[in-house]
N, C-alpha and C. Protein backbone atom coordinates (compact mmCIF):
# COMPACT_ATOMS: atom_id res chain seq x y z
N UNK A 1 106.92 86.10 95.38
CA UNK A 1 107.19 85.93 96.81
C UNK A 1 108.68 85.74 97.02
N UNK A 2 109.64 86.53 97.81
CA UNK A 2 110.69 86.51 98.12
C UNK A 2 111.03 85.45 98.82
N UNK A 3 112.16 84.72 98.42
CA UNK A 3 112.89 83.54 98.90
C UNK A 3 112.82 83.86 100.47
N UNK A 4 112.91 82.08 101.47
CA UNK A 4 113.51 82.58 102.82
C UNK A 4 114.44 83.06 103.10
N UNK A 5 115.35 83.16 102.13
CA UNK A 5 116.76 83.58 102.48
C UNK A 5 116.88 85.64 102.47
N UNK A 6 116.22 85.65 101.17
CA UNK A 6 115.95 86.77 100.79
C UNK A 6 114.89 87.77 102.19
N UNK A 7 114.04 87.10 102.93
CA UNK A 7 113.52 87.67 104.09
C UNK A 7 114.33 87.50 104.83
N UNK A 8 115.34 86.98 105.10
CA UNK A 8 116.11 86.66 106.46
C UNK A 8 117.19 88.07 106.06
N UNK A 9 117.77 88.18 104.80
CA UNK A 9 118.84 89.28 104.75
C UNK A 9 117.61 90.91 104.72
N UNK A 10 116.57 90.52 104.26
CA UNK A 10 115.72 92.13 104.34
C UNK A 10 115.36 92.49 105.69
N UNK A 11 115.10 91.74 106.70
CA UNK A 11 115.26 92.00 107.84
C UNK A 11 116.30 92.85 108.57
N UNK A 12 117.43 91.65 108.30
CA UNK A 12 118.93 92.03 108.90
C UNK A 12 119.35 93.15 108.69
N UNK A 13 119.06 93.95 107.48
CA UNK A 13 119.37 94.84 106.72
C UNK A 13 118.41 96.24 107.31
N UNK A 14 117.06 95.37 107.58
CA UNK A 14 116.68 96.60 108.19
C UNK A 14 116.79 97.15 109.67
N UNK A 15 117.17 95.81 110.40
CA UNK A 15 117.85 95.91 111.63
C UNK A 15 119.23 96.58 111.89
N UNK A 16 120.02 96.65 110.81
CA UNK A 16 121.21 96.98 110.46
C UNK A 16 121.46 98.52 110.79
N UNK A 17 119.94 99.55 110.41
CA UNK A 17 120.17 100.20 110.67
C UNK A 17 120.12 101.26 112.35
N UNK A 18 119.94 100.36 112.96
CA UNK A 18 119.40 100.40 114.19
C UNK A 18 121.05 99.63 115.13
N UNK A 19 121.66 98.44 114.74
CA UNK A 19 122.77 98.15 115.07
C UNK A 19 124.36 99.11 115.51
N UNK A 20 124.58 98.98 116.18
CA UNK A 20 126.17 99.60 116.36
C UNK A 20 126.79 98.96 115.75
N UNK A 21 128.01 99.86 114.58
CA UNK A 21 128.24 99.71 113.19
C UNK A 21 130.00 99.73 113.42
N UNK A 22 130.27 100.10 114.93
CA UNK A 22 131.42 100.40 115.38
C UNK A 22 132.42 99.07 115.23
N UNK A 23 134.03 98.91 115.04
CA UNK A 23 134.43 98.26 114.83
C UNK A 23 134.43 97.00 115.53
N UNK A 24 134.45 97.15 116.81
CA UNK A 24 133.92 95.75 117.71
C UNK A 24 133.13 95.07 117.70
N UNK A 25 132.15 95.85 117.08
CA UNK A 25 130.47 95.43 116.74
C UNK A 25 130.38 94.60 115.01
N UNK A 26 131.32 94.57 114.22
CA UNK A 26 131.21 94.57 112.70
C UNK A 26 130.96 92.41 112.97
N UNK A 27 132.13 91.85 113.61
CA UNK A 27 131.47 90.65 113.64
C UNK A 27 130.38 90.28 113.81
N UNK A 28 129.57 90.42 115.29
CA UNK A 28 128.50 90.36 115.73
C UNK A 28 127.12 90.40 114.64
N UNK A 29 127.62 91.74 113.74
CA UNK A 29 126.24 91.73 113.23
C UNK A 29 126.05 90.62 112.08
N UNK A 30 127.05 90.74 111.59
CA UNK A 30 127.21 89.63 110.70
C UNK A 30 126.83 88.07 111.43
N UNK A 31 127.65 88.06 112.34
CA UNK A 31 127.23 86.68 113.20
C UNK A 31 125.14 86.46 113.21
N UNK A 32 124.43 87.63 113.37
CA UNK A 32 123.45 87.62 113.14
C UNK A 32 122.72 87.11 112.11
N UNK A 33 123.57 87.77 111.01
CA UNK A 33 122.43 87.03 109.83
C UNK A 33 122.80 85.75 109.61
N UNK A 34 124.32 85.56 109.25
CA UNK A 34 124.86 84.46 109.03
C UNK A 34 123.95 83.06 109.52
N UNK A 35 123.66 83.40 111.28
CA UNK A 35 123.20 82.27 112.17
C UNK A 35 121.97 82.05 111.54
N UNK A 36 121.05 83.47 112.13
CA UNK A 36 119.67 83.16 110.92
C UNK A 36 119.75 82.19 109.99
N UNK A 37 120.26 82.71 109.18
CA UNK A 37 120.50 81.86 107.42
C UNK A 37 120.81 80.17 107.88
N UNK A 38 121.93 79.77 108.69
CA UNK A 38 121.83 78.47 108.67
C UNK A 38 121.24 78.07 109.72
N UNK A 39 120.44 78.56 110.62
CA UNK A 39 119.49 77.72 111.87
C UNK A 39 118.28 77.58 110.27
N UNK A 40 118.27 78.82 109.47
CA UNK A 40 116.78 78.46 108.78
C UNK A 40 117.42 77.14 107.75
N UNK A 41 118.23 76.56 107.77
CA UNK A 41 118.98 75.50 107.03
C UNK A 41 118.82 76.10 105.51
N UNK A 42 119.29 77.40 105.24
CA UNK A 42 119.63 77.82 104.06
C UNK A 42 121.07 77.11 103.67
N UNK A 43 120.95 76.49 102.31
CA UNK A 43 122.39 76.14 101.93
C UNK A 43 123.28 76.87 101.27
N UNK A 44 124.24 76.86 101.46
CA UNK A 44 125.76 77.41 100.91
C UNK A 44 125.73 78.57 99.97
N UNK A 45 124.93 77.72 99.06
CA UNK A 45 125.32 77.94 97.44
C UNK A 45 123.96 79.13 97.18
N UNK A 46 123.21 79.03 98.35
CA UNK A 46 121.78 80.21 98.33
C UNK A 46 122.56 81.43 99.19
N UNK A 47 123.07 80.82 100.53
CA UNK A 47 123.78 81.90 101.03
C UNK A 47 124.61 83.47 100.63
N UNK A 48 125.82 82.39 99.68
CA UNK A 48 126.56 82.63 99.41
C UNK A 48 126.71 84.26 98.64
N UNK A 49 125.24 84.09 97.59
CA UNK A 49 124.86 85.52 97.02
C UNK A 49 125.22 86.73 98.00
N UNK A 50 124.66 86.67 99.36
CA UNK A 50 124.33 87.81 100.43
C UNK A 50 125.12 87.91 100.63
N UNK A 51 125.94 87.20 101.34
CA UNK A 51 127.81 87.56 101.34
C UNK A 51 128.12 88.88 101.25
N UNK A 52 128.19 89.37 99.43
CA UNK A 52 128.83 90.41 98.83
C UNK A 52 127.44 91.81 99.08
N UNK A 53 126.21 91.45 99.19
CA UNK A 53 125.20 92.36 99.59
C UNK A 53 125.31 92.82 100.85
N UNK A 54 125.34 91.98 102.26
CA UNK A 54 125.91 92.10 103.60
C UNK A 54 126.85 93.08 103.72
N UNK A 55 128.22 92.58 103.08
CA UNK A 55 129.35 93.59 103.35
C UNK A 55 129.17 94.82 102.96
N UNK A 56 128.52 95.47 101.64
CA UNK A 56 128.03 96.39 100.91
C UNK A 56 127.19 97.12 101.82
N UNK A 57 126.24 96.66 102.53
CA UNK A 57 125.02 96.92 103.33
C UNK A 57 126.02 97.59 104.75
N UNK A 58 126.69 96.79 105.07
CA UNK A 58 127.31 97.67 106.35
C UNK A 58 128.25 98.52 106.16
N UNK A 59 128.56 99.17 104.50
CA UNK A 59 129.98 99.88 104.39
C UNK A 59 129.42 101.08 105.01
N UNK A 60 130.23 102.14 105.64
CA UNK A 60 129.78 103.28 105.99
C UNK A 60 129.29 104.34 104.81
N UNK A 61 128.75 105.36 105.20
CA UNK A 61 128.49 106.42 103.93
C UNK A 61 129.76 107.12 103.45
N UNK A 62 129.94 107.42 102.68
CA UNK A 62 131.28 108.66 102.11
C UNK A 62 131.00 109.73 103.53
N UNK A 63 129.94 110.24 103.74
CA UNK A 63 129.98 111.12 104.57
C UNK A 63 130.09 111.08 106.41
N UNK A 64 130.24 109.70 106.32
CA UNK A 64 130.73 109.25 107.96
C UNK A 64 132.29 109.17 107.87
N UNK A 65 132.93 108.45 106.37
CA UNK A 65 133.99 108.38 106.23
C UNK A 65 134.84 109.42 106.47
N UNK A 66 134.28 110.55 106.00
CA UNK A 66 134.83 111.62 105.53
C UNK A 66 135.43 112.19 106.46
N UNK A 67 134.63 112.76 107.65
CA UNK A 67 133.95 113.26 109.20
C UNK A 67 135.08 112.51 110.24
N UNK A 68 134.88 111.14 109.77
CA UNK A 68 135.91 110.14 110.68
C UNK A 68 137.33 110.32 110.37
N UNK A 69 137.60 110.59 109.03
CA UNK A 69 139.37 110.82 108.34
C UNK A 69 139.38 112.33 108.78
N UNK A 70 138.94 113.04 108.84
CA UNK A 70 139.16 114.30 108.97
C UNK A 70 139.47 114.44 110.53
N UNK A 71 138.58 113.69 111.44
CA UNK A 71 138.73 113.74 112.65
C UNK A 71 140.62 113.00 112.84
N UNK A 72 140.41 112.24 112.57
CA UNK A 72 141.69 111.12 112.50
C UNK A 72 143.13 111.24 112.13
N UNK A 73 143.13 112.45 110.93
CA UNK A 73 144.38 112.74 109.84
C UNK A 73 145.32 113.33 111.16
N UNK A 74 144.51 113.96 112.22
CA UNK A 74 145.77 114.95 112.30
C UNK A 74 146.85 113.52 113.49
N UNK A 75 146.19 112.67 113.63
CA UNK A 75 147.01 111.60 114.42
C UNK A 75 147.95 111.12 113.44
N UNK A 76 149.48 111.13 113.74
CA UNK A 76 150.42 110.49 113.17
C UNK A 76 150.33 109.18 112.85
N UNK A 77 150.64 108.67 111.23
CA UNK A 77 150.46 107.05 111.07
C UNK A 77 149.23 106.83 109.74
N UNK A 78 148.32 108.23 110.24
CA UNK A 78 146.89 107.72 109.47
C UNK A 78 147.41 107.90 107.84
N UNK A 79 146.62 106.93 106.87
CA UNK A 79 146.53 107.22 105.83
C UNK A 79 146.22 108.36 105.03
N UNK A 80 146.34 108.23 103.72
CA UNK A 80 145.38 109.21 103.04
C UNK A 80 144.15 108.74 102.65
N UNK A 81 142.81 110.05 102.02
CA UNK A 81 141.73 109.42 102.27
C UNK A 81 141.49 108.10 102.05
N UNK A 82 141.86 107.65 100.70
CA UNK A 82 141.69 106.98 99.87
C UNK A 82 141.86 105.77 100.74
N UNK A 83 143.12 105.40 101.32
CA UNK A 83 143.56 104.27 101.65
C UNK A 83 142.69 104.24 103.03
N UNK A 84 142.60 105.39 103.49
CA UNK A 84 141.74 105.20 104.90
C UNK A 84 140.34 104.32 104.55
N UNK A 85 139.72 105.29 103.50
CA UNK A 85 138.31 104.78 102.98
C UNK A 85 138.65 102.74 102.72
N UNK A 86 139.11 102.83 101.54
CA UNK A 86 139.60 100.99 101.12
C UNK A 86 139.77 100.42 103.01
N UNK A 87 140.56 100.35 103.11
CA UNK A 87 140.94 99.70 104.47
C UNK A 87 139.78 99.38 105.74
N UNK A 88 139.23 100.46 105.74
CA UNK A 88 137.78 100.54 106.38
C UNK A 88 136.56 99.62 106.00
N UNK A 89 137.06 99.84 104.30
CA UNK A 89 135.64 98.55 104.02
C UNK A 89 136.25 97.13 103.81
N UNK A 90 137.71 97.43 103.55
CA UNK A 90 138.33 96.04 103.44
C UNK A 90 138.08 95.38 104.86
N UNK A 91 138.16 95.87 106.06
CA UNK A 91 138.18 95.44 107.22
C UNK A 91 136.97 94.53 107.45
N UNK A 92 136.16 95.41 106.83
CA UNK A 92 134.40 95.03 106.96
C UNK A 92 133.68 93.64 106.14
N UNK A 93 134.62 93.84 104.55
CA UNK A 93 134.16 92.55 103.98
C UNK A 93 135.00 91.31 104.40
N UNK A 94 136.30 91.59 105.16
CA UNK A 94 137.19 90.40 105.43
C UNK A 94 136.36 90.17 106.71
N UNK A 95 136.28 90.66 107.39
CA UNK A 95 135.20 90.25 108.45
C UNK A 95 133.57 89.51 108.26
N UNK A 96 133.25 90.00 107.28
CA UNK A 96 131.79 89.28 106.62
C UNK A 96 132.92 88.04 106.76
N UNK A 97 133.16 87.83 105.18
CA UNK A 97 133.91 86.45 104.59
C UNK A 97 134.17 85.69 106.07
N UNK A 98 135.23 85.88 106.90
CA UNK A 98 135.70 85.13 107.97
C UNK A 98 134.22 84.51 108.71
N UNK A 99 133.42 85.52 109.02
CA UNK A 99 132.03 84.88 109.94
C UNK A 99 130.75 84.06 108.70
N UNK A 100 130.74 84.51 107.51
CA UNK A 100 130.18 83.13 106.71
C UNK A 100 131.04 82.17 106.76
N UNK A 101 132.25 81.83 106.46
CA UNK A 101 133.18 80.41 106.44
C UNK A 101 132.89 80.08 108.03
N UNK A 102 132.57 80.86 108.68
CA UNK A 102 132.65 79.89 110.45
C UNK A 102 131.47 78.86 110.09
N UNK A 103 130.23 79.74 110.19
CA UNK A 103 129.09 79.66 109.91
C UNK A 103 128.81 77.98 108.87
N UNK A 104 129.67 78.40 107.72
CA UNK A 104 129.43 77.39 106.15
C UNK A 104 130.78 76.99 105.82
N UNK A 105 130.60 75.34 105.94
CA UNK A 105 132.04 74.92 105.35
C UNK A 105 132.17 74.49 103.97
N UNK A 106 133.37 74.60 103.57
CA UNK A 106 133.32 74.29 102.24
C UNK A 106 133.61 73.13 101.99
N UNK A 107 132.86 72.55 101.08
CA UNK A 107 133.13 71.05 101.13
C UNK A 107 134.27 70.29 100.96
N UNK A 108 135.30 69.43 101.83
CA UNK A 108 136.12 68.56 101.48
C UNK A 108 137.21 69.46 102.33
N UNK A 109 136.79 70.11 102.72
CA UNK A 109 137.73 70.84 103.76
C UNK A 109 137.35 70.88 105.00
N UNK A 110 138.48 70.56 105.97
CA UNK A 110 138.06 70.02 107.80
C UNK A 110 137.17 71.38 108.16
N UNK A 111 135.96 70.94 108.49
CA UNK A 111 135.46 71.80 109.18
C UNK A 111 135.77 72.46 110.09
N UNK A 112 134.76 73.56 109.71
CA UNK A 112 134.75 75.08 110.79
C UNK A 112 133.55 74.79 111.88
N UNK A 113 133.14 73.48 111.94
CA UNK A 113 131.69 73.68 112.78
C UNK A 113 132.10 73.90 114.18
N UNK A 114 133.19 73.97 115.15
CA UNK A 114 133.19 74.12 116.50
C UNK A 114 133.96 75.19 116.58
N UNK A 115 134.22 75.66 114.99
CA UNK A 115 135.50 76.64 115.52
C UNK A 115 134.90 77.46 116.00
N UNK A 116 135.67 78.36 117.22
CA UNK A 116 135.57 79.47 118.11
C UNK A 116 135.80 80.96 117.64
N UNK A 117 135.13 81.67 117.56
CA UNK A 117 135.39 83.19 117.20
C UNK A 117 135.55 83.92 118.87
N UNK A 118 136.72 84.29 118.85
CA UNK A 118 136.78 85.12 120.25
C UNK A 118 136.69 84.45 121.41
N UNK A 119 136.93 83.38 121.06
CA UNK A 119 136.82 82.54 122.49
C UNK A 119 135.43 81.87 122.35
N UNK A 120 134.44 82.27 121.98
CA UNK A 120 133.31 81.54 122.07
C UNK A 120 132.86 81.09 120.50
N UNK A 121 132.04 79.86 121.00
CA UNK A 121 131.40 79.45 119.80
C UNK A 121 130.38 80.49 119.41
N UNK A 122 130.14 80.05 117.97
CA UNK A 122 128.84 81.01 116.90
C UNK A 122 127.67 81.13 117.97
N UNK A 123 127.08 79.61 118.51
CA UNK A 123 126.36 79.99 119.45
C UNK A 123 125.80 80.67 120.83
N UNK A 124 127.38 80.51 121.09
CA UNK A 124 127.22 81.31 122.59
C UNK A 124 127.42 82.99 121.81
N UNK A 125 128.28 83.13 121.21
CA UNK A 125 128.42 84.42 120.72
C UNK A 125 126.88 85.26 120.49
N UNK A 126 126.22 84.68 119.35
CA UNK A 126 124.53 84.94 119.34
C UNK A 126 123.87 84.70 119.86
N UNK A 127 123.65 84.30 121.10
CA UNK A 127 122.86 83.71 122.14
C UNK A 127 123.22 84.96 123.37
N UNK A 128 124.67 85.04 123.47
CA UNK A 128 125.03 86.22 124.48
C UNK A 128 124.90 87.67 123.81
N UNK A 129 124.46 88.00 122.28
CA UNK A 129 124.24 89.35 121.80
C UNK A 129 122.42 89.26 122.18
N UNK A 130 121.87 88.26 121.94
CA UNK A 130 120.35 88.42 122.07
C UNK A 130 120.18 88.58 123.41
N UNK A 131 120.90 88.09 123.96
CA UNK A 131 120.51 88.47 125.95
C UNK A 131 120.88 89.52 126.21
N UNK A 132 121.85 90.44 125.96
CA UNK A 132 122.49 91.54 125.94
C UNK A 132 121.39 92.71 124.90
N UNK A 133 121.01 92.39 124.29
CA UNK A 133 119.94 93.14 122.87
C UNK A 133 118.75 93.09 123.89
N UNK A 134 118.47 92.05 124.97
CA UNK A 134 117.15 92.46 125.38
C UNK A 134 117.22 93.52 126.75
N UNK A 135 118.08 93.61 127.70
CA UNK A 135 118.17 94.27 128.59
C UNK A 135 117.74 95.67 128.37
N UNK A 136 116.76 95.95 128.92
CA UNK A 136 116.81 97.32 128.45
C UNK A 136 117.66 98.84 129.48
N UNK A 137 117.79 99.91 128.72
CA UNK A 137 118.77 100.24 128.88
C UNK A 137 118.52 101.54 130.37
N UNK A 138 119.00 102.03 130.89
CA UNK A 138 118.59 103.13 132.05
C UNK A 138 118.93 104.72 131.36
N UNK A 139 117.78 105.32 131.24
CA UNK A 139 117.84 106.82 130.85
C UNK A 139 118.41 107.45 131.96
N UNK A 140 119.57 107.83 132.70
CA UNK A 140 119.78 108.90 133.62
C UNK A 140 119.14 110.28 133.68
N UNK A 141 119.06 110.64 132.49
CA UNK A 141 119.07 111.83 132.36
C UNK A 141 117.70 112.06 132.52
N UNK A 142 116.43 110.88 132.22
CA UNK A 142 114.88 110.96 132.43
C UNK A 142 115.08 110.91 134.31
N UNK A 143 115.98 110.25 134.81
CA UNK A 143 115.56 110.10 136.05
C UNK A 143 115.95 111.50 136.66
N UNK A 144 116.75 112.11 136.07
CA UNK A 144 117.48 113.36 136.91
C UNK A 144 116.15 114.47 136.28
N UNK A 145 115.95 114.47 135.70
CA UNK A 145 114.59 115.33 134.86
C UNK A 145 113.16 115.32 135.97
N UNK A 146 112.92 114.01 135.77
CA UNK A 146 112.18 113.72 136.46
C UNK A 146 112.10 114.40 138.05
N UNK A 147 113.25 113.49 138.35
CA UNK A 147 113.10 114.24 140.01
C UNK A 147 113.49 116.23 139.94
N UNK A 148 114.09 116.58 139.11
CA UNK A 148 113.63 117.71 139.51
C UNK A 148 112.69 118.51 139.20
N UNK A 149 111.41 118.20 138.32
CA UNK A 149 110.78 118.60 138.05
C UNK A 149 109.53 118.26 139.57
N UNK A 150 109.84 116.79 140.07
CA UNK A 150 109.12 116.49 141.39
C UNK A 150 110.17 117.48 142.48
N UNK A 151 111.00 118.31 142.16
CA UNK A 151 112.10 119.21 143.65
C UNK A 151 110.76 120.25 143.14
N UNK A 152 110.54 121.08 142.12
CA UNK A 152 110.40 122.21 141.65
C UNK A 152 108.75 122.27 141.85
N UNK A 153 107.81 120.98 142.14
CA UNK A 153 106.10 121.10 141.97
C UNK A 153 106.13 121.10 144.03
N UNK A 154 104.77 120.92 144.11
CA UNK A 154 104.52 120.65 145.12
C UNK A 154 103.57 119.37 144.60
N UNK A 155 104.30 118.24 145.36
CA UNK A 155 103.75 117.23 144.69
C UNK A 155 102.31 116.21 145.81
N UNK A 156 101.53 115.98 145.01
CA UNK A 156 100.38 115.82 145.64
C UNK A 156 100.32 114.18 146.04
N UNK A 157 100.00 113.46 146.66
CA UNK A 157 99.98 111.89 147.64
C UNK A 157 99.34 111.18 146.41
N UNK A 158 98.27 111.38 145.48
CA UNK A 158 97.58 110.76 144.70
C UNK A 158 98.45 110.61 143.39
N UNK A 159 99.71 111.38 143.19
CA UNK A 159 100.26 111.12 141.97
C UNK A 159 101.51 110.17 141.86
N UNK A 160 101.84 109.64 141.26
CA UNK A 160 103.20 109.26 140.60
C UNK A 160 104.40 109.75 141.70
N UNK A 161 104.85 109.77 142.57
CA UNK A 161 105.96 110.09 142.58
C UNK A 161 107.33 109.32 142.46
N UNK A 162 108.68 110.15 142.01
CA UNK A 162 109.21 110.15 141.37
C UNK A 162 110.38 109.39 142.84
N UNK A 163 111.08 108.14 142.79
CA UNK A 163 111.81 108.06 144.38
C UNK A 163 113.13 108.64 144.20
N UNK A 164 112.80 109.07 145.74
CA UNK A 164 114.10 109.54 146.15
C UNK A 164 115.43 108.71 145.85
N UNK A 165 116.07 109.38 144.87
CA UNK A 165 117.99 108.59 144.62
C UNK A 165 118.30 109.71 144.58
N UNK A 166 119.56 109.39 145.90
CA UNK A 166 121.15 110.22 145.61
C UNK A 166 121.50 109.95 144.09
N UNK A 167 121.68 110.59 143.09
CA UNK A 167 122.27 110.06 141.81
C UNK A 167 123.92 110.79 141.91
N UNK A 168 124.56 111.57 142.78
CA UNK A 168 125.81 111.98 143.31
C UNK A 168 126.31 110.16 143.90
N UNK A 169 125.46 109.42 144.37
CA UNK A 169 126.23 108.46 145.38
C UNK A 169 126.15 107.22 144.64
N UNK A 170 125.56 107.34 142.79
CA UNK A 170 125.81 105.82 142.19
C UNK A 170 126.81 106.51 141.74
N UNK A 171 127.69 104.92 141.25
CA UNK A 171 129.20 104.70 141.33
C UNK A 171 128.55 103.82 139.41
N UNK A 172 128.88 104.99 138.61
CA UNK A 172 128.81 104.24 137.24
C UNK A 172 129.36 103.78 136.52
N UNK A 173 130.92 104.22 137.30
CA UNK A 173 132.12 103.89 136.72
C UNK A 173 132.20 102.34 137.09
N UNK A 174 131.95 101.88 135.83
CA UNK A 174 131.93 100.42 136.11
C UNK A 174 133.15 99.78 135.55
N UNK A 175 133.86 99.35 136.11
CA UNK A 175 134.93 98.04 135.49
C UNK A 175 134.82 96.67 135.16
N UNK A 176 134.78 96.66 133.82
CA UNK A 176 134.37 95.69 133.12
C UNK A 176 135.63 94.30 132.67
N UNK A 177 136.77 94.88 133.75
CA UNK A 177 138.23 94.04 133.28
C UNK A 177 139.11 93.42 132.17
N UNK A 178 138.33 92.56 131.49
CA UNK A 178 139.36 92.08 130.64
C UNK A 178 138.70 92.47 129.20
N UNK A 179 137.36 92.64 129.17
CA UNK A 179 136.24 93.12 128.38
C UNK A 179 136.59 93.98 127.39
């Protein structure tokens, strides 16, 4: 029977692949398991293993890398592959490391328990991705489908119909300000 700790990272891992992997997103997910692991009062020294599995688990494939440097090279500044590739996952495991130490302090050293990532604490941070993770999301493109397939029938009083929206007169351009 697999440790709790060991179900808490096989989860994450399988959630992982379903997650946005994008650079804004690389804390967050981590903030995920991390929290898991110590709300389930996993200690340190059990933690600590997943760490180096975590970071591993979110490196990209050679073949996203590849796709992404190729897209990227012709911008002045970029590396070569090599250093592009390193840097990319270096980014990723220094980012693990930083969100376990928030998470787990090391003993005899002033704690990390209130420290703030981004302005917010561990908790509001994972508390505002799970409220945000539940919203669900608006298909446009089912609603524009939809209604024209209800322009194109002659549609009968007993069925489903589809309501009338101007979709010319929503305004989606949303400004999100400092965000």
């Amino acid at each position: 029977m697999p440790s709790k700790a060991e179900l808490i990272f096989m989860k994450w891992k399988a959630e992982l692949a379903e997650m946005d992997k994008s650079r804004d997103q690389i804390e967050g997910n981590f903030e995920l398991l991390f929290d898991a692991m110590y709300r389930a009062k996993i200690k340190m020294n059990v933690a600590l293993p997943f760490l180096e599995k975590a970071y591993e688990a979110h490196y990209p494939t050679e073949y996203v890398i590849k796709n992404t440097y190729r897209k990227m090279k012709k911008y002045p500044g970029t590396e070569n592959y090599e250093n592009f590739s390193k840097s990319w996952k270096k980014l990723i495991s220094d980012t693990a490391k930083r969100v376990f130490f928030a998470f787990y302090e090391i003993e005899g050293i002033d704690g990390a328990t209130n420290k703030k990532i981004g302005g917010q604490s561990k908790v509001e941070r994972v508390k505002q991705r799970q409220y945000l993770d539940s919203i669900p999301t608006i298909d446009w493109e089912a609603i524009v489908r939809e209604k024209e397939k209800a322009a194109n029938k002659d549609i009968d009083e007993t069925k489903t119909v589809v309501p009338d929206i101007d979709l010319d007169a929503i305004d989606v351009d949303i400004d999100l300000g400092e965000l």
